[in-house]
Protein backbone atom coordinates (compact mmCIF):
# COMPACT_ATOMS: atom_id res chain seq x y z
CA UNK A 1 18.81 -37.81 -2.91
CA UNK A 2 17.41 -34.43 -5.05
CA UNK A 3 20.60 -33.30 -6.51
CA UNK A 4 19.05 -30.58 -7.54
CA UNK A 5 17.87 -29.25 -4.83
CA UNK A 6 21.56 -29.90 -3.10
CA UNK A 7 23.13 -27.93 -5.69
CA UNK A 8 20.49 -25.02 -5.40
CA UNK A 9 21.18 -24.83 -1.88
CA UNK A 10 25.04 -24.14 -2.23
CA UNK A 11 24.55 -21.49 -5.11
CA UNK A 12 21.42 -19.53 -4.11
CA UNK A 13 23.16 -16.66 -2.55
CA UNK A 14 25.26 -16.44 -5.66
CA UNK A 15 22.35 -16.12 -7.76
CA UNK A 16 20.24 -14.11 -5.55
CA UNK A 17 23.28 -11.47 -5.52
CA UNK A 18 23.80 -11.83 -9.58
CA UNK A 19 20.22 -10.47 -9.74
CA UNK A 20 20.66 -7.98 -7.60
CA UNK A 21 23.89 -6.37 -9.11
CA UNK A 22 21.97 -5.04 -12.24
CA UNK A 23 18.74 -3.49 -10.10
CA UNK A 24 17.30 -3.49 -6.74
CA UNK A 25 14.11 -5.85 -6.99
CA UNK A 26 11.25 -6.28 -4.53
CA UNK A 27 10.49 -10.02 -3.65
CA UNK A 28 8.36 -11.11 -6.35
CA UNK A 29 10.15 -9.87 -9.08
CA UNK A 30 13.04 -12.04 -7.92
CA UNK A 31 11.08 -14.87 -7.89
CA UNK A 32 9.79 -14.20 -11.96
CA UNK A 33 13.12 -13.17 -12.70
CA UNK A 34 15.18 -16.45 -11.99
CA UNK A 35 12.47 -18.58 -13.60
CA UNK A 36 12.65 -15.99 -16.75
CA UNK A 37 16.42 -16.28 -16.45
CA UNK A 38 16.62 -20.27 -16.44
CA UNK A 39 14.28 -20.36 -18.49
CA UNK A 40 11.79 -22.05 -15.81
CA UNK A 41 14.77 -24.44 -13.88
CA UNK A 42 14.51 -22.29 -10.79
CA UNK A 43 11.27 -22.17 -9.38
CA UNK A 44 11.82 -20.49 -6.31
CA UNK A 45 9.12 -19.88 -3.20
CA UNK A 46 8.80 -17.33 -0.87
CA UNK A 47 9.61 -20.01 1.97
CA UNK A 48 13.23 -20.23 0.27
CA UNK A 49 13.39 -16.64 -1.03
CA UNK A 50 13.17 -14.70 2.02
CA UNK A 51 15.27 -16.38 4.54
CA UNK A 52 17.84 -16.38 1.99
CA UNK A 53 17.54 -12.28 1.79
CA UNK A 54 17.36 -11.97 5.31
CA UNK A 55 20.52 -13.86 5.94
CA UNK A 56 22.53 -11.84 2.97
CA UNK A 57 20.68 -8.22 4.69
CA UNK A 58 22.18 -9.56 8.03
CA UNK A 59 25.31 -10.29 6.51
CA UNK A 60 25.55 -6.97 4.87
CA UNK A 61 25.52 -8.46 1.65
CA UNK A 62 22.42 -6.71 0.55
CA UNK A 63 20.20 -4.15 1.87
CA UNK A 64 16.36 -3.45 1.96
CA UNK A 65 14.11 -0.34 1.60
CA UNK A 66 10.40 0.11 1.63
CA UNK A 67 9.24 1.71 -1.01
CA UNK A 68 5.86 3.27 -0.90
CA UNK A 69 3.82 2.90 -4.55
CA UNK A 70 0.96 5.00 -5.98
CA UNK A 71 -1.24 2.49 -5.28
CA UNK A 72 -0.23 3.32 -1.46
CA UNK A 73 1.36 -0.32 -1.21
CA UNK A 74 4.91 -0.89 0.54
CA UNK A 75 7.31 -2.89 -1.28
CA UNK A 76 10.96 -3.53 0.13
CA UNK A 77 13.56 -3.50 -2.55
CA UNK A 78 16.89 -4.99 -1.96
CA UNK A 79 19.98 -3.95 -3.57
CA UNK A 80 23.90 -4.91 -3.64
CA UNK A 81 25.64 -3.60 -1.28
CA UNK A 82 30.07 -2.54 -2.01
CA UNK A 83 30.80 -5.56 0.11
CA UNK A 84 27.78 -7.62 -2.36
CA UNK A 85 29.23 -6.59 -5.06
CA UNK A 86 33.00 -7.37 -4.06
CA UNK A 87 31.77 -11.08 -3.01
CA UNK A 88 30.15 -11.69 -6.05
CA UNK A 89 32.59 -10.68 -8.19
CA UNK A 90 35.21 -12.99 -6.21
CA UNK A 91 31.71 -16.25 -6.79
CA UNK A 92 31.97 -15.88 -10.24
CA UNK A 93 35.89 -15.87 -10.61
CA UNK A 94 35.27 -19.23 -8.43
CA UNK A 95 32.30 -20.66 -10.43
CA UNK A 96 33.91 -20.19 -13.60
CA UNK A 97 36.74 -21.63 -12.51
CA UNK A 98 34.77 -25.18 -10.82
CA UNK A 99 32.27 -25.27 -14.09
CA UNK A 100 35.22 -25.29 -16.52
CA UNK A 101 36.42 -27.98 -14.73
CA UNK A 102 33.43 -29.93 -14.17
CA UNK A 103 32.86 -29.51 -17.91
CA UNK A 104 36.41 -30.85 -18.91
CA UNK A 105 35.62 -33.93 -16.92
CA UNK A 106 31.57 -34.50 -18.22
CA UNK A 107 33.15 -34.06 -21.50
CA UNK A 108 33.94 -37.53 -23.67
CA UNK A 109 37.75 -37.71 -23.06
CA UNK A 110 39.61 -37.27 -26.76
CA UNK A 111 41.95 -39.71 -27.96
């Protein structure tokens, strides 16, 4: 079994939403962002990147805009939405709360 690829799939919205609450970010930038971030642990695709925005945009979690560039290109940015924002906020009360305790029991017990 790929652990890590279990454990990815339970926590991407969390990360794709911790991203998105310091700036909206087009697709790609997402992508460099969480491999800069993990320092090259996440390696996400676009195959796993956009259904994953286009479930949290349905769920009104996020929200996209096209933006036109000077180059004339489009690119949609997404950005938090209130009810994002609340939902994250109430993730990392949670994941704080399972890694300390994962960490207590990883941890050699002390005599």
């Amino acid at each position: 079994m790929n652990y890590k690829r279990e454990l990815l799939k339970g926590n991407t919205d969390a990360l794709l939403l911790s991203l998105l609450s310091s700036q909206p970010m087009y697709g790609y930038q997402i992508i460099k962002e969480l491999r800069k971030r993990s320092h090259g642990y996440f390696k996400f695709r676009e195959g796993t990147l956009y259904p994953a925005l286009h479930r949290l945009e349905k769920s009104g979690l996020i929200v996209g805009n096209w933006e036109r560039l000077p180059s004339e290109k489009e690119r949609r940015y997404y950005k938090l939405t209130e009810a994002g924002r609340r939902l994250l906020e109430e993730q990392v009360v949670e994941w704080q709360g399972f890694s300390t305790a994962v960490n207590l029991i990883m941890q050699p017990a002390s005599s």
